[in-house]
Protein backbone atom coordinates (compact mmCIF):
# COMPACT_ATOMS: atom_id res chain seq x y z
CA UNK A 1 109.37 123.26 103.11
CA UNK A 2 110.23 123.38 99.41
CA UNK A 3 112.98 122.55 96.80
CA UNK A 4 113.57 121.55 93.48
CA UNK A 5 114.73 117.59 92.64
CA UNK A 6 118.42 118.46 92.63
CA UNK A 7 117.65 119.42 96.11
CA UNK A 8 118.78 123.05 95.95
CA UNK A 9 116.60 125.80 97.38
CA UNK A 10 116.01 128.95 95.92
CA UNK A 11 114.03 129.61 92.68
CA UNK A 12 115.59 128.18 89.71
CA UNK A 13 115.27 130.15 86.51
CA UNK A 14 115.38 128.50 83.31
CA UNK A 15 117.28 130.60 81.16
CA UNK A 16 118.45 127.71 79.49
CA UNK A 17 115.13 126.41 78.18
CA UNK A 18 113.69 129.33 77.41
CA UNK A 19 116.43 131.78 76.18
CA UNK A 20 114.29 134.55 77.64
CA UNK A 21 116.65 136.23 79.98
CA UNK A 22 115.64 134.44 83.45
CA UNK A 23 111.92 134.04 82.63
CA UNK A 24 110.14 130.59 83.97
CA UNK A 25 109.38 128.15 80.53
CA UNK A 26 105.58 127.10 80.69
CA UNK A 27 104.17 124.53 78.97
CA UNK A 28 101.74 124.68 75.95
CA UNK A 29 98.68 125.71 77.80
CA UNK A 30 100.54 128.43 79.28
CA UNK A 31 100.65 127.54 82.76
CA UNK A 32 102.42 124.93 84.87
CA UNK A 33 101.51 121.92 85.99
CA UNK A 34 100.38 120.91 89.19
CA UNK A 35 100.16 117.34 91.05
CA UNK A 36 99.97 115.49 93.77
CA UNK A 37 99.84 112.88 95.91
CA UNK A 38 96.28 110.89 96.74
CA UNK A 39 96.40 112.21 100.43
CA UNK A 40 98.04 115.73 99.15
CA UNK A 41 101.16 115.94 101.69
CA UNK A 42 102.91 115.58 98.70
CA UNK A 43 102.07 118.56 95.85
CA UNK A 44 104.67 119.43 92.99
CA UNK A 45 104.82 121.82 90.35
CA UNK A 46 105.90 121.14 86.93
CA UNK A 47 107.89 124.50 85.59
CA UNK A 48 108.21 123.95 82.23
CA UNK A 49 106.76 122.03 79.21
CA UNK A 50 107.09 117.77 79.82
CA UNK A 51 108.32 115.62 77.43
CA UNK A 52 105.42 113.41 76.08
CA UNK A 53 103.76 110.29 78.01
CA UNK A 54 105.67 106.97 77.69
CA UNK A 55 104.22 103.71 78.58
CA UNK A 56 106.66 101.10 80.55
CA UNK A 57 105.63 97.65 80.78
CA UNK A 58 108.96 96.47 82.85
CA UNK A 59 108.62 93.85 85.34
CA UNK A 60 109.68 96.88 88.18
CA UNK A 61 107.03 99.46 86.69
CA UNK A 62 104.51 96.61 87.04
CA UNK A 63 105.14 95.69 90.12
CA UNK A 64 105.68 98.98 91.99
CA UNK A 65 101.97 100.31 89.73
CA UNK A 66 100.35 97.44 89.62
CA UNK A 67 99.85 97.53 86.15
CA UNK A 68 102.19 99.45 83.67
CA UNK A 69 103.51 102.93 84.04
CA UNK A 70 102.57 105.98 82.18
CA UNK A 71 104.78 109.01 82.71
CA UNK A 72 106.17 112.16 81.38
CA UNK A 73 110.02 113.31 82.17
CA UNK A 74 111.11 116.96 82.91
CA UNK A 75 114.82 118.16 83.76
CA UNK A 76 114.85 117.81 87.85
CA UNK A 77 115.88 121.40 88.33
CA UNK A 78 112.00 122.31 86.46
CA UNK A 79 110.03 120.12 89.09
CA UNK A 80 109.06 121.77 92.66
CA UNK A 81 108.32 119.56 95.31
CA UNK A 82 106.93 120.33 98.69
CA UNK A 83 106.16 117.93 101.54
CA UNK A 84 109.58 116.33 101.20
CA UNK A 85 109.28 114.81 104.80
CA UNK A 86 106.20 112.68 103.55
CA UNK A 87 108.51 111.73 100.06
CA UNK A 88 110.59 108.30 100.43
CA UNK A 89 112.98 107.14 97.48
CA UNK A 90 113.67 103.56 96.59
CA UNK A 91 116.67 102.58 94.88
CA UNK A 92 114.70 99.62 92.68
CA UNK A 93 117.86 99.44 90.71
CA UNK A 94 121.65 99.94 90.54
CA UNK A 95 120.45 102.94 88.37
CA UNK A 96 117.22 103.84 89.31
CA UNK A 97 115.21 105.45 92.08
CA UNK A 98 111.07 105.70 92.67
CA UNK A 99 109.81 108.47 94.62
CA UNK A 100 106.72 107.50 96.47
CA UNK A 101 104.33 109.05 99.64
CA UNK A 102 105.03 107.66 102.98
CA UNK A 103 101.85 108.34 104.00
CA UNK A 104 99.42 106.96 101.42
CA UNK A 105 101.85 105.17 99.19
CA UNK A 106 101.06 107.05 95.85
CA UNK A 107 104.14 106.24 93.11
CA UNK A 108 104.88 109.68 92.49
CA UNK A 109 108.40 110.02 90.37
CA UNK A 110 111.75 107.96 88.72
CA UNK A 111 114.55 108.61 88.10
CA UNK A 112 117.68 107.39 86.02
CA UNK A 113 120.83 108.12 88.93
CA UNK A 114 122.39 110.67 87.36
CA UNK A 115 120.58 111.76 84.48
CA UNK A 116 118.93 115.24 85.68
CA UNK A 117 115.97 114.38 84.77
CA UNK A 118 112.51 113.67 86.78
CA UNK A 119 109.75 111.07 85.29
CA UNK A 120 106.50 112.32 86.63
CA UNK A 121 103.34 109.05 87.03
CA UNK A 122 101.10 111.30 84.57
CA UNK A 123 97.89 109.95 86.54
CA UNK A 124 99.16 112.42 89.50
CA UNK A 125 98.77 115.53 87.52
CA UNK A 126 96.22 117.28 88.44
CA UNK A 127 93.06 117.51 85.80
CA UNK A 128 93.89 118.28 81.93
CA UNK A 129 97.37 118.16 80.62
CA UNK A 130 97.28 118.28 77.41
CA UNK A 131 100.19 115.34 76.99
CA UNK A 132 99.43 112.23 74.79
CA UNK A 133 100.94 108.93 75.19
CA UNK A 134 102.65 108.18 72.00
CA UNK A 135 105.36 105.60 73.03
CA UNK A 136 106.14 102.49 74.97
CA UNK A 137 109.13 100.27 76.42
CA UNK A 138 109.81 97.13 77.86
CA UNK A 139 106.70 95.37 75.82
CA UNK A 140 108.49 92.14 75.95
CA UNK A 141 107.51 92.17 79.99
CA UNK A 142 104.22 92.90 79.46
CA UNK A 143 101.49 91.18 81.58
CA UNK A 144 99.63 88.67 79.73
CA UNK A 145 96.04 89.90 80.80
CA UNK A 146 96.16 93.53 78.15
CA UNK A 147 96.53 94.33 75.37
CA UNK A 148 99.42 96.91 74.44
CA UNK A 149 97.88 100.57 73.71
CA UNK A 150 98.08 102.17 70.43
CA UNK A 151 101.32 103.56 70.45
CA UNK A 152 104.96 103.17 68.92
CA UNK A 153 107.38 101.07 70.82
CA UNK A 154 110.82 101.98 71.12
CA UNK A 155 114.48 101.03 72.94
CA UNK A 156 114.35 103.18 76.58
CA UNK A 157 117.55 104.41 75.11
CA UNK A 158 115.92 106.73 72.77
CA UNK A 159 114.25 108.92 75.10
């Protein structure tokens, strides 16, 4: 069993991205992406290119992580998930849900409610992706035992 995030099945094409006439976007290296979780009931597939990695150092991201969060976004409707029966969402928020693995507890996915878009853990992706990290939020919340990486830091309401 398979669907996209918004939960539809079918393939989705993404004439909108592309403006090819109905052909799948791929990323830079030409393919897309694959993940998954660490006891693989949970694989996705990443249909077009992802937005760049973004650092969060919020207290939430640390505490679900254990450290701070590194992930790249995607519109929902481009990420393909399968093992949906092993996937469980928390609403950590009044606007924000974490998709995780029932069975092994790998921190998988977020989500703004209502935004249509997807942030993918960018550890889960499965060997070179080509993505840098080049910006981070929530620094204020930072842990006290790091040092922030080498990268800009902006308002989460930029991205």
């Amino acid at each position: 069993m398979h669907c996209r995030c918004s939960f539809n099945s079918g393939r989705f094409w993404a004439t909108s991205i592309t403006g090819s006439g109905g052909q799948m976007a791929e990323n830079r290296t030409g393919k897309t992406m694959l993940g998954s979780c660490l006891c693989q009931k949970i694989t996705y597939e990443i249909l077009a290119e992802p937005r760049s990695v973004v650092g969060c150092h919020c207290v939430q991201c640390r505490k679900t992580s254990g450290h701070y969060v590194a992930a790249t976004q995607i519109k929902s409707e481009l990420l393909e998930i399968k093992g949906l029966s092993n996937l469980t969402w928390f609403q950590s928020s009044a606007t924000a849900k974490r998709g995780f693995c029932k069975n092994c507890g790998s921190q998988l996915f977020w989500t703004e409610v209502g935004s249509g878009k997807t942030s993918v853990m960018a550890g889960t992706i499965d060997g070179a992706t080509g993505l840098t990290m080049d910006r981070q939020i929530h620094t204020e919340t930072k842990g006290d035992y790091y040092e922030l990486p080498d990268s800009t830091i902006v308002d989460q309401s930029t991205l």
